[in-house]
C-alpha atoms as a PDB file:
ATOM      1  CA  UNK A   1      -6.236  20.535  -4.965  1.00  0.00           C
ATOM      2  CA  UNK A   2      -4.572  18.696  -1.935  1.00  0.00           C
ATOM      3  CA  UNK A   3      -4.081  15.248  -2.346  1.00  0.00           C
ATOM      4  CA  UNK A   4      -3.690  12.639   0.608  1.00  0.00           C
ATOM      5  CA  UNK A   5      -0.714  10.539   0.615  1.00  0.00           C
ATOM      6  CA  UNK A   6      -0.395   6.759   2.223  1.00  0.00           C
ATOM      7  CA  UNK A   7       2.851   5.680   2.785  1.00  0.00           C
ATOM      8  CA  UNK A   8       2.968   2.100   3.118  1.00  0.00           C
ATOM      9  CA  UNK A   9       6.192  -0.163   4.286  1.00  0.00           C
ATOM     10  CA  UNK A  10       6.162  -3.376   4.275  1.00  0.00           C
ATOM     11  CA  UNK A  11       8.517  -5.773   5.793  1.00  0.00           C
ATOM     12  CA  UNK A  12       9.597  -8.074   3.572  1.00  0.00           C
ATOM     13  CA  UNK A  13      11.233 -11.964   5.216  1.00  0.00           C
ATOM     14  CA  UNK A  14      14.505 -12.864   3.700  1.00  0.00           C
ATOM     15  CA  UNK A  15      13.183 -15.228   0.270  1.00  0.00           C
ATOM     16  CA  UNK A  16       9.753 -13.934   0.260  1.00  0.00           C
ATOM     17  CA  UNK A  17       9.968 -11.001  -1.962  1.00  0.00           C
ATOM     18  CA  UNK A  18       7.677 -13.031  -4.950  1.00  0.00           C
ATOM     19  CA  UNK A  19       4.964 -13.264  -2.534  1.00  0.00           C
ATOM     20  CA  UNK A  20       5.027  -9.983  -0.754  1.00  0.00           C
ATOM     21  CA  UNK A  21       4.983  -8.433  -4.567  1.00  0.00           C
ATOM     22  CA  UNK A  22       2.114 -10.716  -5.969  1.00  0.00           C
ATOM     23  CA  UNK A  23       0.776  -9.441  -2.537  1.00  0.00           C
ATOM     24  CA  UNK A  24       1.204  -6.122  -3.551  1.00  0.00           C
ATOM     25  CA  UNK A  25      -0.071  -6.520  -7.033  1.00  0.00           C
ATOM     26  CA  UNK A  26      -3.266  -8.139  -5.663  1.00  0.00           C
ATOM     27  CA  UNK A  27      -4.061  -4.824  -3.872  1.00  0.00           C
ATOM     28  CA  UNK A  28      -2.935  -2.519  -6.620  1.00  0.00           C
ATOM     29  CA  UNK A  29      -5.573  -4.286  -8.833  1.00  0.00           C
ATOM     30  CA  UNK A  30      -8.168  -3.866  -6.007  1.00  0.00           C
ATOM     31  CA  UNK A  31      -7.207   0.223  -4.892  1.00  0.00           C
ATOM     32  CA  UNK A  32      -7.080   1.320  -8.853  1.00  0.00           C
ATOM     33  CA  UNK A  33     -10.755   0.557  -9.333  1.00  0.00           C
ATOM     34  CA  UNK A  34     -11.794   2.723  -5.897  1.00  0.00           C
ATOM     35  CA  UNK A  35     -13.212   5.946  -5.915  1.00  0.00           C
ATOM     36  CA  UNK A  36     -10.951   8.694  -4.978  1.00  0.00           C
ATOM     37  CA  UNK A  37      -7.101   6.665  -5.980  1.00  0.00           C
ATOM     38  CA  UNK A  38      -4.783   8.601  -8.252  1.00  0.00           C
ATOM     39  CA  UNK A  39      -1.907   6.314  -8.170  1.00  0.00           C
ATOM     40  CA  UNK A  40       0.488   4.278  -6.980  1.00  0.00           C
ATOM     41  CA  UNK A  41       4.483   3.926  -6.901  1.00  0.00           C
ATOM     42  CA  UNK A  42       6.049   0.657  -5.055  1.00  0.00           C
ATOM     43  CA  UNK A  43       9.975   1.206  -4.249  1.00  0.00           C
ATOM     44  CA  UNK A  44      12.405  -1.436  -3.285  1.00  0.00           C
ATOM     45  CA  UNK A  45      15.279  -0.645  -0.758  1.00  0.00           C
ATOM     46  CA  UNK A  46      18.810  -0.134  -2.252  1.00  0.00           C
ATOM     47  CA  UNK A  47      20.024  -1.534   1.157  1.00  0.00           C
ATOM     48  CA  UNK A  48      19.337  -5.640   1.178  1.00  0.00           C
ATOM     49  CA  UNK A  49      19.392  -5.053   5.082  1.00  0.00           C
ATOM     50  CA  UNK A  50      16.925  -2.057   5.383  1.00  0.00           C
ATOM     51  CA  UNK A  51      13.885  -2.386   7.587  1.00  0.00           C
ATOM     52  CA  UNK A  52      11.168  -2.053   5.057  1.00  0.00           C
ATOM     53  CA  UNK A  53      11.949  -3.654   2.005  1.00  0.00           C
ATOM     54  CA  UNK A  54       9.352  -2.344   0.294  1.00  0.00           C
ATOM     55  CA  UNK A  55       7.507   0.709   0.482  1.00  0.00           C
ATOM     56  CA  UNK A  56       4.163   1.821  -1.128  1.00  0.00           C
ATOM     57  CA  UNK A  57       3.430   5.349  -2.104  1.00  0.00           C
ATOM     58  CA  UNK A  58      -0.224   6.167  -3.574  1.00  0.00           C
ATOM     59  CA  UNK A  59      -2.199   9.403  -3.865  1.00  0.00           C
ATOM     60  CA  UNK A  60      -5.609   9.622  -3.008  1.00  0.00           C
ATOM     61  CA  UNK A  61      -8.576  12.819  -3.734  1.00  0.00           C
ATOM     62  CA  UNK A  62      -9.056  12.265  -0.084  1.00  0.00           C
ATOM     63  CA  UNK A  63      -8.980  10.481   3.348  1.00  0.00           C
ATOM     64  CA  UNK A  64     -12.114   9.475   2.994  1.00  0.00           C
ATOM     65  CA  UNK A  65     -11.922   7.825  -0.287  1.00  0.00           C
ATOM     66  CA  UNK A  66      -8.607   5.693   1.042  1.00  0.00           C
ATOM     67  CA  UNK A  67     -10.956   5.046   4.141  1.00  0.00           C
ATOM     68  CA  UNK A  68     -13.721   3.787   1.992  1.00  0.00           C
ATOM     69  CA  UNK A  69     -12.014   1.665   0.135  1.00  0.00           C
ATOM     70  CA  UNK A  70     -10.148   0.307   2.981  1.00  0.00           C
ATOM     71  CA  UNK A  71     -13.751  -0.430   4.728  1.00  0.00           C
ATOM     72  CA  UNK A  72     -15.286  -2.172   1.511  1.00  0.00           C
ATOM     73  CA  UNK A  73     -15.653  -5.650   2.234  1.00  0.00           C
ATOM     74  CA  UNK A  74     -14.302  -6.662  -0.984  1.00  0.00           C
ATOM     75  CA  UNK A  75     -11.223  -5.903   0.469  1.00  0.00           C
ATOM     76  CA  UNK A  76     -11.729  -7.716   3.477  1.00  0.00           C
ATOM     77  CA  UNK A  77     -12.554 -10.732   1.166  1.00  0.00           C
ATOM     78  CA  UNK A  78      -8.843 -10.391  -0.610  1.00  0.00           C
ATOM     79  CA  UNK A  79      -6.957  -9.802   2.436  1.00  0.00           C
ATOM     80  CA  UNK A  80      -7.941 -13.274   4.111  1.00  0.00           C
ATOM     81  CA  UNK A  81      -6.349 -15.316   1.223  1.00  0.00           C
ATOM     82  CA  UNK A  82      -3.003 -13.371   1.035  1.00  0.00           C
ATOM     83  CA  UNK A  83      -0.007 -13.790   3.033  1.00  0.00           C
ATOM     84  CA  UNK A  84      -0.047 -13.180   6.566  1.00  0.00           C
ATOM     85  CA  UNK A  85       3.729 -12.993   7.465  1.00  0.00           C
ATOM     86  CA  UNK A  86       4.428  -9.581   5.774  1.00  0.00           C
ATOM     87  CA  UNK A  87       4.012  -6.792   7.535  1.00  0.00           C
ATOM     88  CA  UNK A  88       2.843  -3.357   6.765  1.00  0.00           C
ATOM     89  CA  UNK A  89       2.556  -0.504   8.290  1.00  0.00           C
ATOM     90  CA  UNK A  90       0.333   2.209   6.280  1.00  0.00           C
ATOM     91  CA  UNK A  91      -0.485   5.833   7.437  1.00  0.00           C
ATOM     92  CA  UNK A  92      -1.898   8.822   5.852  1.00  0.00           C
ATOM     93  CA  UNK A  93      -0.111  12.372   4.925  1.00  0.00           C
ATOM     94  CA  UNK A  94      -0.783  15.652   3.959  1.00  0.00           C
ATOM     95  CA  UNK A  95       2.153  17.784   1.822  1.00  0.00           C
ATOM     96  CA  UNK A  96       3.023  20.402   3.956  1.00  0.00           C
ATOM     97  CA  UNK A  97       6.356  21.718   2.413  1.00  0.00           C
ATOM     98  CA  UNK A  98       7.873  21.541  -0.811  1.00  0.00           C
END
């Protein structure tokens, strides 16, 4: 089975890396209960001056499941009491080599 894959950077403000993780951790909670979600790996940049500070890497059975979930107002509920100021730029991708 082919899996969907949503890479998700975030840009992270010099001194705000507590919030952008509890930010993170709030939508981890959320995802893990949706249909469809595997899992879910959060890196942290070696580099203190890289772009994306943090990046998200989750699985998914399927676009549509991701898509779902993102669409649930639940999750529209969550978003509006989270931090505003960190950036993220998610996208969806298919394995095509390993």
């Amino acid at each position: 089975m082919t899996y969907i894959t949503v890479i998700n950077p975030f840009e992270v403000p010099q001194g705000r890396e507590k919030d952008a993780l509890s930010m993170w951790e709030t939508f981890a909670e959320y995802f893990r209960k949706q249909p469809g979600y595997i899992s879910t790996r959060l890196h942290k940049a070696i580099n203190p001056d890289a772009k994306f500070h943090l990046v998200n890497v989750a699985e998914w059975e399927s676009a549509e499941a991701f898509q779902a979930a993102l669409s649930n107002p639940e999750l529209q509920d969550i978003a509006k009491e989270l931090p505003g100021d960190i950036p993220s730029y998610p996208g969806l991708y298919q394995i095509i080599r390993t």
